[in-house]
PDB file of N, CA and C in Angstrom:
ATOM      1  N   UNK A   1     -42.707  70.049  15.628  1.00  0.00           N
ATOM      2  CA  UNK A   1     -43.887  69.271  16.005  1.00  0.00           C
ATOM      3  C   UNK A   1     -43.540  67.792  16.032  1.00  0.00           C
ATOM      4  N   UNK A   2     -43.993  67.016  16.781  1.00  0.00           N
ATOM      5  CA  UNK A   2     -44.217  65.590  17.004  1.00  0.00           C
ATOM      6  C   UNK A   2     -44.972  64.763  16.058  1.00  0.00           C
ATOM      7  N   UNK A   3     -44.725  63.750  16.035  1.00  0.00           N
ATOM      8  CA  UNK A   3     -45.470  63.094  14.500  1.00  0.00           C
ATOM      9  C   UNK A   3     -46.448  62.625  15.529  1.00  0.00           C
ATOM     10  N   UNK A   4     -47.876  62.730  15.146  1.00  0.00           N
ATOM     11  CA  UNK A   4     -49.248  62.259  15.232  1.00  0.00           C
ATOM     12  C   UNK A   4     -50.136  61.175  14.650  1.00  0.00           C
ATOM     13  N   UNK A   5     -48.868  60.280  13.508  1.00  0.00           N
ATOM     14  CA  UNK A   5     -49.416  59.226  12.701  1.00  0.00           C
ATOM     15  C   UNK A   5     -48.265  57.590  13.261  1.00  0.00           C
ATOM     16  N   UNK A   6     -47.780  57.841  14.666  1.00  0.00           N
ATOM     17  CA  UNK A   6     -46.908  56.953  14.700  1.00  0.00           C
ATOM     18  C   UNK A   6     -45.550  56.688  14.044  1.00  0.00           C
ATOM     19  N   UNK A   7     -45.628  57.557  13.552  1.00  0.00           N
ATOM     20  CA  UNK A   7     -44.285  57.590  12.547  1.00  0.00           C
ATOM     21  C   UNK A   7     -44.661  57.068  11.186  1.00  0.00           C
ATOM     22  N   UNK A   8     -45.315  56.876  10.862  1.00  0.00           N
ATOM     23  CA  UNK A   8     -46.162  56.195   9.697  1.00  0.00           C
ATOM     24  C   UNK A   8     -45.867  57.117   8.323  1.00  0.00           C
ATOM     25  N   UNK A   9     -45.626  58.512   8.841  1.00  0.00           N
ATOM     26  CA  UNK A   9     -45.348  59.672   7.926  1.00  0.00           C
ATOM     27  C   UNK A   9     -43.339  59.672   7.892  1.00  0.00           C
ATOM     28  N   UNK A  10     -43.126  58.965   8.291  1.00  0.00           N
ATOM     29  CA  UNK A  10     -41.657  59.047   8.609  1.00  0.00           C
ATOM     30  C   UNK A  10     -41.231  57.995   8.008  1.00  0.00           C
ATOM     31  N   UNK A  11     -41.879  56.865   7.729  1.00  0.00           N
ATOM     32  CA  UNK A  11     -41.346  55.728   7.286  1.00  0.00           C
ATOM     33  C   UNK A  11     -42.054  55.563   5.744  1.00  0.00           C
ATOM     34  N   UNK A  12     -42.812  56.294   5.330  1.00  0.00           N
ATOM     35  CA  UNK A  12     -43.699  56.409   4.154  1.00  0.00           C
ATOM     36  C   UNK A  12     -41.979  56.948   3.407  1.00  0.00           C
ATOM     37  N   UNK A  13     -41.900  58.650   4.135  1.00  0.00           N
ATOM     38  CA  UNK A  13     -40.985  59.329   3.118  1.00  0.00           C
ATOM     39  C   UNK A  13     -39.349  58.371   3.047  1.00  0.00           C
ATOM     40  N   UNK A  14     -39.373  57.430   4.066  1.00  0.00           N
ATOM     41  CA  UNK A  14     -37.969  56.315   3.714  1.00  0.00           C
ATOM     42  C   UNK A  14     -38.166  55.519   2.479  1.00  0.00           C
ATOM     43  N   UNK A  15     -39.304  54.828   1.774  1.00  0.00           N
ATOM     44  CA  UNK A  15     -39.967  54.343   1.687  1.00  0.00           C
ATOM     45  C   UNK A  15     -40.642  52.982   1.622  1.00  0.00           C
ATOM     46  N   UNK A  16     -41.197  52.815   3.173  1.00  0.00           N
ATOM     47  CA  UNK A  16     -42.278  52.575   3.708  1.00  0.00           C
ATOM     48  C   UNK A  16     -43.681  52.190   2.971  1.00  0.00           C
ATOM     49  N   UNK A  17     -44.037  51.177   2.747  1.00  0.00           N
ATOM     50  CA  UNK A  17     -45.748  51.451   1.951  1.00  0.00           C
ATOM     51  C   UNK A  17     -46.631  50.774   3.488  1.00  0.00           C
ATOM     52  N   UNK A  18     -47.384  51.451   3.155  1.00  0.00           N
ATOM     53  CA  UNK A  18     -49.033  51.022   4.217  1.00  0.00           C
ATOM     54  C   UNK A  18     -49.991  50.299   3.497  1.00  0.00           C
ATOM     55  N   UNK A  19     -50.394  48.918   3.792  1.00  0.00           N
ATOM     56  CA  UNK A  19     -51.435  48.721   3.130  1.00  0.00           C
ATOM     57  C   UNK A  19     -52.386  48.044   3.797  1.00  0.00           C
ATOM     58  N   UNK A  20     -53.966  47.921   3.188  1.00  0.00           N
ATOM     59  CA  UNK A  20     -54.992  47.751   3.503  1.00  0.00           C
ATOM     60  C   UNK A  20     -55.290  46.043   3.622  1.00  0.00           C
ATOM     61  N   UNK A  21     -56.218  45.397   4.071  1.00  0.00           N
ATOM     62  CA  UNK A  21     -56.468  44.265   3.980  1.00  0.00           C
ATOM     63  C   UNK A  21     -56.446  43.425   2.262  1.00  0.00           C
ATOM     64  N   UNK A  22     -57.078  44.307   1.251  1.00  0.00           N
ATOM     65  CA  UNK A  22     -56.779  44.098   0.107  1.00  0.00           C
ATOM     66  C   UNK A  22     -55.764  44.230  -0.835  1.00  0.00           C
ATOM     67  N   UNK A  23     -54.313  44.879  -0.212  1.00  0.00           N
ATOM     68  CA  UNK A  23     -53.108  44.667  -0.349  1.00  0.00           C
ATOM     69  C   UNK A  23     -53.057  46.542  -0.880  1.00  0.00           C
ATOM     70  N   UNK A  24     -54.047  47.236  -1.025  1.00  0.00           N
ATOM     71  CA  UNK A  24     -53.671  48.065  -1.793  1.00  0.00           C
ATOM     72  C   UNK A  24     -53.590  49.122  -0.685  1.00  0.00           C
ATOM     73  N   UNK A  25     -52.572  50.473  -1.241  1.00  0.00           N
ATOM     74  CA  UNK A  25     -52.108  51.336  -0.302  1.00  0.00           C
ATOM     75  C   UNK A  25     -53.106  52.318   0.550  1.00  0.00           C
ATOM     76  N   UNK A  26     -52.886  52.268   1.691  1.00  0.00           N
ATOM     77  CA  UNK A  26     -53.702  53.344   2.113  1.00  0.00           C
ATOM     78  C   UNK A  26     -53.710  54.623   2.131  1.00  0.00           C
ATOM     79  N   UNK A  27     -54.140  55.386   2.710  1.00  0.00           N
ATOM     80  CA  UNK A  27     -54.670  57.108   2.332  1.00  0.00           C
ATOM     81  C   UNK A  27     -53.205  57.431   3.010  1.00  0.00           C
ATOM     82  N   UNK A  28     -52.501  58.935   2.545  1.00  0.00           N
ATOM     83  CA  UNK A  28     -51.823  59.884   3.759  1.00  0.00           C
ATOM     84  C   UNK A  28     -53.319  60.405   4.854  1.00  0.00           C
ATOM     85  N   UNK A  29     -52.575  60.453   6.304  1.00  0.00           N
ATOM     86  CA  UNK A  29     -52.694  61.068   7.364  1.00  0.00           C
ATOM     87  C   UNK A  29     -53.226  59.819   8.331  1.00  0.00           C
ATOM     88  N   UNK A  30     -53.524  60.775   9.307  1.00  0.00           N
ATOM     89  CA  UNK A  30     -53.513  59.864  10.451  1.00  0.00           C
ATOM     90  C   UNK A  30     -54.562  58.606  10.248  1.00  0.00           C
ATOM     91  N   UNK A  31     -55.770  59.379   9.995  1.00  0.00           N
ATOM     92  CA  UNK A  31     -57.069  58.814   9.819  1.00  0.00           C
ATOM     93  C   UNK A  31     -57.110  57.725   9.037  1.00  0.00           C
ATOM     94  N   UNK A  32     -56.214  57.561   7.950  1.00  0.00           N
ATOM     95  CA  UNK A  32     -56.174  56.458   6.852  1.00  0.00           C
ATOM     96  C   UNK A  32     -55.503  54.887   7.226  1.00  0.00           C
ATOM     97  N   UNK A  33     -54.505  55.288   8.966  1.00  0.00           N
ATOM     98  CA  UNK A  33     -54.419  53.820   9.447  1.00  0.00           C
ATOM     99  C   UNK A  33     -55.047  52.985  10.049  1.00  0.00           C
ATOM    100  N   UNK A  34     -56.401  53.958  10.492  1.00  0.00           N
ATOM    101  CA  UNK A  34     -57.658  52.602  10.085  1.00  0.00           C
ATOM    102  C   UNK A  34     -57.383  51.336   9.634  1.00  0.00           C
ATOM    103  N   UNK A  35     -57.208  51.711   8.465  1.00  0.00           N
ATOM    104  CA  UNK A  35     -57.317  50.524   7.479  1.00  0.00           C
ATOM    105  C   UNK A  35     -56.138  49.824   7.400  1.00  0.00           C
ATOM    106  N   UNK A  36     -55.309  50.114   8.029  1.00  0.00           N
ATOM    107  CA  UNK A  36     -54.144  49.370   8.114  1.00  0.00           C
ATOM    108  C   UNK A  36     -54.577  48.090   8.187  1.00  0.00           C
ATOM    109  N   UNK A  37     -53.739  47.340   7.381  1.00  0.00           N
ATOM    110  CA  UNK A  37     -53.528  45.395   7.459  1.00  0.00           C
ATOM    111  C   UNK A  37     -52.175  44.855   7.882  1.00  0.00           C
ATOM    112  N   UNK A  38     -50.831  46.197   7.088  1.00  0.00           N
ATOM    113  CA  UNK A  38     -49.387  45.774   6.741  1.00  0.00           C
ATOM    114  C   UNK A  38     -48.675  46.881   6.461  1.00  0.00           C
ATOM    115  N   UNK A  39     -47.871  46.902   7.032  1.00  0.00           N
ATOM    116  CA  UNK A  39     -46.870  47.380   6.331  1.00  0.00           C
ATOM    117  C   UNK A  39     -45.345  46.812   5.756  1.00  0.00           C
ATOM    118  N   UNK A  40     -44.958  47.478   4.311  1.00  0.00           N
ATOM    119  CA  UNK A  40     -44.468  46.652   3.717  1.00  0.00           C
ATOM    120  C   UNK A  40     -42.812  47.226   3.404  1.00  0.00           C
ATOM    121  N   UNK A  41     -41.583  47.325   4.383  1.00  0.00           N
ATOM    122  CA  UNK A  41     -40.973  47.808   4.661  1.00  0.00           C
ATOM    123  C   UNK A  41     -39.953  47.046   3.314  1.00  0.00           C
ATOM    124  N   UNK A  42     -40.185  46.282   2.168  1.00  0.00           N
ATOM    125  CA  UNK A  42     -39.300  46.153   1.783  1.00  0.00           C
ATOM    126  C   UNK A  42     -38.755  47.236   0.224  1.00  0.00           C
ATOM    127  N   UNK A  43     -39.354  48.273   0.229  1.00  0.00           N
ATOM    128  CA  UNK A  43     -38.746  49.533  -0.165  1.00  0.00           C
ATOM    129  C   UNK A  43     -37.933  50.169   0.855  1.00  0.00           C
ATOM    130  N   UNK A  44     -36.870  49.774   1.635  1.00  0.00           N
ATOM    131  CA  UNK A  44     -36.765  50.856   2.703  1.00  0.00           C
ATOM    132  C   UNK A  44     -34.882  50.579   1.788  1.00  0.00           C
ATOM    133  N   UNK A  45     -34.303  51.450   2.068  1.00  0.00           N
ATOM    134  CA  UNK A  45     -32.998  51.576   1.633  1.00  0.00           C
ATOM    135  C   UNK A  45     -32.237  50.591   2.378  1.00  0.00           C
ATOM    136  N   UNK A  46     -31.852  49.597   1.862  1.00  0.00           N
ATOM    137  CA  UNK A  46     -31.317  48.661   2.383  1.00  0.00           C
ATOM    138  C   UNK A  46     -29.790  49.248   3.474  1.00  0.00           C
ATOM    139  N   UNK A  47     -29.242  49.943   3.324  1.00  0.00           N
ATOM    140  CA  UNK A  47     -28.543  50.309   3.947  1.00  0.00           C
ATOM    141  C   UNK A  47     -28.893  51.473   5.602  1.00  0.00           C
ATOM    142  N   UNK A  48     -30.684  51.080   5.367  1.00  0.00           N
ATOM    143  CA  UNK A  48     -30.844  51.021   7.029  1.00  0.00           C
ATOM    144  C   UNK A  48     -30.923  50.103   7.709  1.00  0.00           C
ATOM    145  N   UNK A  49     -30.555  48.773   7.423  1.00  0.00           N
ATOM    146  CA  UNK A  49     -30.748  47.919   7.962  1.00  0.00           C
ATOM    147  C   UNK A  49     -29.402  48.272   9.301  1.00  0.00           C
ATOM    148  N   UNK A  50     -28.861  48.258   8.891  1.00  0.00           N
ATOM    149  CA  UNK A  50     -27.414  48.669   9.907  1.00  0.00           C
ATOM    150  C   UNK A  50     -27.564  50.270  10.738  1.00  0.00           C
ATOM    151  N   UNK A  51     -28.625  50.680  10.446  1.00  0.00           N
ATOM    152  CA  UNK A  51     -28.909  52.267  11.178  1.00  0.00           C
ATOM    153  C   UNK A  51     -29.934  51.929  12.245  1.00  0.00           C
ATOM    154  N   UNK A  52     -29.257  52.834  13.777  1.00  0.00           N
ATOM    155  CA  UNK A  52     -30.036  52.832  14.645  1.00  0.00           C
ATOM    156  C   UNK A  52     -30.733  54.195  14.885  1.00  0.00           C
ATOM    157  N   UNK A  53     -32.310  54.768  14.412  1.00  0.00           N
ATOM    158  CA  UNK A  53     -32.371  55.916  14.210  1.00  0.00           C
ATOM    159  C   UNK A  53     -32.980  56.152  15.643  1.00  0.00           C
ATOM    160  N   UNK A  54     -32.682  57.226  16.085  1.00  0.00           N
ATOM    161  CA  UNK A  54     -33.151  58.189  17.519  1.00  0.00           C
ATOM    162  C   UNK A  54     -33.913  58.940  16.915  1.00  0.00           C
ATOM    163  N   UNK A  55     -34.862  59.229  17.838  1.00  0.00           N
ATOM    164  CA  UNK A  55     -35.982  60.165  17.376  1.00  0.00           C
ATOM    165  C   UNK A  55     -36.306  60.978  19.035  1.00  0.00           C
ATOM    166  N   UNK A  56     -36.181  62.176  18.881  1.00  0.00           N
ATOM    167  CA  UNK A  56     -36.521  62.904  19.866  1.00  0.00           C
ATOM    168  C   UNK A  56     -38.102  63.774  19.592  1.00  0.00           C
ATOM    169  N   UNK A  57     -38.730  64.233  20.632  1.00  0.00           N
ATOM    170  CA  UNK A  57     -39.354  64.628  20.604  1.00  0.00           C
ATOM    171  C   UNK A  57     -40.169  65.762  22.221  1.00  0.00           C
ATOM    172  N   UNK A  58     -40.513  66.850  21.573  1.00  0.00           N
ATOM    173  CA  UNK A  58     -40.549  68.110  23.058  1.00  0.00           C
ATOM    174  C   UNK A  58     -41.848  67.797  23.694  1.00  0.00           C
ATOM    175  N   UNK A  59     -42.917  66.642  23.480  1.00  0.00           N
ATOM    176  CA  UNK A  59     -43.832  66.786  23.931  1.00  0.00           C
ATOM    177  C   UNK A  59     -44.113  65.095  24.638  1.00  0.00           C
ATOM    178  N   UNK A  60     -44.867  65.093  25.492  1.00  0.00           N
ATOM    179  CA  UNK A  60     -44.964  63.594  25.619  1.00  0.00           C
ATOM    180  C   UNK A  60     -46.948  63.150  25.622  1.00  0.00           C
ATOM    181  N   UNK A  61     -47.168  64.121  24.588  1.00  0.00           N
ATOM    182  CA  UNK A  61     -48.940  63.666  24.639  1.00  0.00           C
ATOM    183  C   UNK A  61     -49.412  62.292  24.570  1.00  0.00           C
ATOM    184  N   UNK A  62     -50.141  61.619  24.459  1.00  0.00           N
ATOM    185  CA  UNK A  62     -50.519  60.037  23.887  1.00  0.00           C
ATOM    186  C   UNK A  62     -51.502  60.749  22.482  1.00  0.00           C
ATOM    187  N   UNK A  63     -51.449  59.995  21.610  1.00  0.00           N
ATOM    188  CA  UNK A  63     -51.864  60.083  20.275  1.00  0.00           C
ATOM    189  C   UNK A  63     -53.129  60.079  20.048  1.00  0.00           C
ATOM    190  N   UNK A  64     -53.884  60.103  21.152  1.00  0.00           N
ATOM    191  CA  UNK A  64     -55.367  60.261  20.573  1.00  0.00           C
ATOM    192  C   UNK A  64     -55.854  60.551  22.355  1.00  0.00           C
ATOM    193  N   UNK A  65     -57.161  60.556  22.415  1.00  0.00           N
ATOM    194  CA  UNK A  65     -58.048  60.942  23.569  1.00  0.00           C
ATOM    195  C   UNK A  65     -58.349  62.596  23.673  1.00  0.00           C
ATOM    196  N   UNK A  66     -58.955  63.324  24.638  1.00  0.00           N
ATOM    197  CA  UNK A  66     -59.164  64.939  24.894  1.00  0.00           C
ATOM    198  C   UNK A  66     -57.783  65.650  25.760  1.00  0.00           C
ATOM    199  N   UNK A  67     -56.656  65.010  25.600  1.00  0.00           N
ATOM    200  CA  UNK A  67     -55.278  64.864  26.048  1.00  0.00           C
ATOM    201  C   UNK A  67     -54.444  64.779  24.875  1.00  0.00           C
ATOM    202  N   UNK A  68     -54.807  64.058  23.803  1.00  0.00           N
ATOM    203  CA  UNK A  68     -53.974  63.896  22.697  1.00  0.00           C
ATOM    204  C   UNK A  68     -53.362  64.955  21.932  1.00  0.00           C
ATOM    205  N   UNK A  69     -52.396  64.606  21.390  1.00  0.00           N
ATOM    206  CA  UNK A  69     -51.324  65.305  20.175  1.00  0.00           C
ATOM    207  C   UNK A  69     -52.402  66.012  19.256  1.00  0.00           C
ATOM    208  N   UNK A  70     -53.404  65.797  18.570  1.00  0.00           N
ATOM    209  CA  UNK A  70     -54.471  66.230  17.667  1.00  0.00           C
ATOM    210  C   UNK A  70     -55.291  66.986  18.452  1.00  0.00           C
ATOM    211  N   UNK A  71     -55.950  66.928  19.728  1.00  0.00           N
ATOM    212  CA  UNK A  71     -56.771  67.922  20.080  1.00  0.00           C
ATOM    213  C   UNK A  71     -55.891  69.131  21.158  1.00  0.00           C
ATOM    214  N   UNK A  72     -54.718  68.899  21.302  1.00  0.00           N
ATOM    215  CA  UNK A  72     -54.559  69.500  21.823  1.00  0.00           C
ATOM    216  C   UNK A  72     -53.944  70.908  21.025  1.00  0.00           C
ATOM    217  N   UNK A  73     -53.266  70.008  19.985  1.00  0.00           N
ATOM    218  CA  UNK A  73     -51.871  70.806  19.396  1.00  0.00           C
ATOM    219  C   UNK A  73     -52.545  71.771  17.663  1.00  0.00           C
ATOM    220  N   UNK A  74     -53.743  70.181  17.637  1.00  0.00           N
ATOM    221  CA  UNK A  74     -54.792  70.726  16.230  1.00  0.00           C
ATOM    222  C   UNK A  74     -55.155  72.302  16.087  1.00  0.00           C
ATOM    223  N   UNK A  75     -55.589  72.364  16.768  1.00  0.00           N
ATOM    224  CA  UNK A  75     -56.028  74.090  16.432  1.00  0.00           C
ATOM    225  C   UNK A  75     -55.016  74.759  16.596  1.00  0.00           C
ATOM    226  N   UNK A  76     -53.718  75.030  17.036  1.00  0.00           N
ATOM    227  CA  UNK A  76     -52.515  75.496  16.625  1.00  0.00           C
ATOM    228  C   UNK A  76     -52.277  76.092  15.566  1.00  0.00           C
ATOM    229  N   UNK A  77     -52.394  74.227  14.991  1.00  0.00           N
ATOM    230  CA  UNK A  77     -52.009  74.332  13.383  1.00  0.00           C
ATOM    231  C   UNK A  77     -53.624  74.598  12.659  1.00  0.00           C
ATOM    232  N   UNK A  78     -54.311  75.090  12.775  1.00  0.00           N
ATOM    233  CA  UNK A  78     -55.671  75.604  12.095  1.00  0.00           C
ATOM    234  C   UNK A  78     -56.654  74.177  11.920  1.00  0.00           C
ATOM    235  N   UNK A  79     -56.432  73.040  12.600  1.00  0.00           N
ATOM    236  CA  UNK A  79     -57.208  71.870  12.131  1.00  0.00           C
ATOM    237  C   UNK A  79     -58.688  71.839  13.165  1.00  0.00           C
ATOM    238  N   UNK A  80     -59.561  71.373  12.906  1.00  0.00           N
ATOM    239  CA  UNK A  80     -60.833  71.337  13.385  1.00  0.00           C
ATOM    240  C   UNK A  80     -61.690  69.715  13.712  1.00  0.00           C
ATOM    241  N   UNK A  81     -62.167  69.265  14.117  1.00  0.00           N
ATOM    242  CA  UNK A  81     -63.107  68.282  14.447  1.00  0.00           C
ATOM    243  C   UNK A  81     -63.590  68.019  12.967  1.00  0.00           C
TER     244      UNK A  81
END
């Protein structure tokens, strides 16, 4: 499957923090980058600084609309409105 949070779930598990206008972290999943203000990449393993990562992917949906990665692919995986 294709990531549906921007990669946001990809750079969390490097670690990545997300945070809110009040500095504090936001929720897991898609819905919680709402609140995005920042992200604060200086947990990331310093030895990616020198890594160029490729990321492939089998689908080319856009991330939201009645076309998107979530309504299309959601009920697949058992998710609902």
């Amino acid at each position: 499957s294709a990531t549906t949070d921007g990669g946001a779930g990809m750079l969390a598990a490097l670690g990545a923090r997300f945070l809110d206008a009040s500095g504090a972290p936001v929720g897991p999943g898609g819905a919680a980058l709402a609140d995005l203000a920042t992200a604060d990449l200086t947990g990331l393993d310093p030895r990616f600084a020198s890594v160029d990562l490729i990321l492939a992917s089998d689908v080319d949906n856009p991330l939201t609309g009645p076309k998107g990665a979530p309504a299309v692919y959601g009920p697949q995986k058992g998710a609902s409105p």
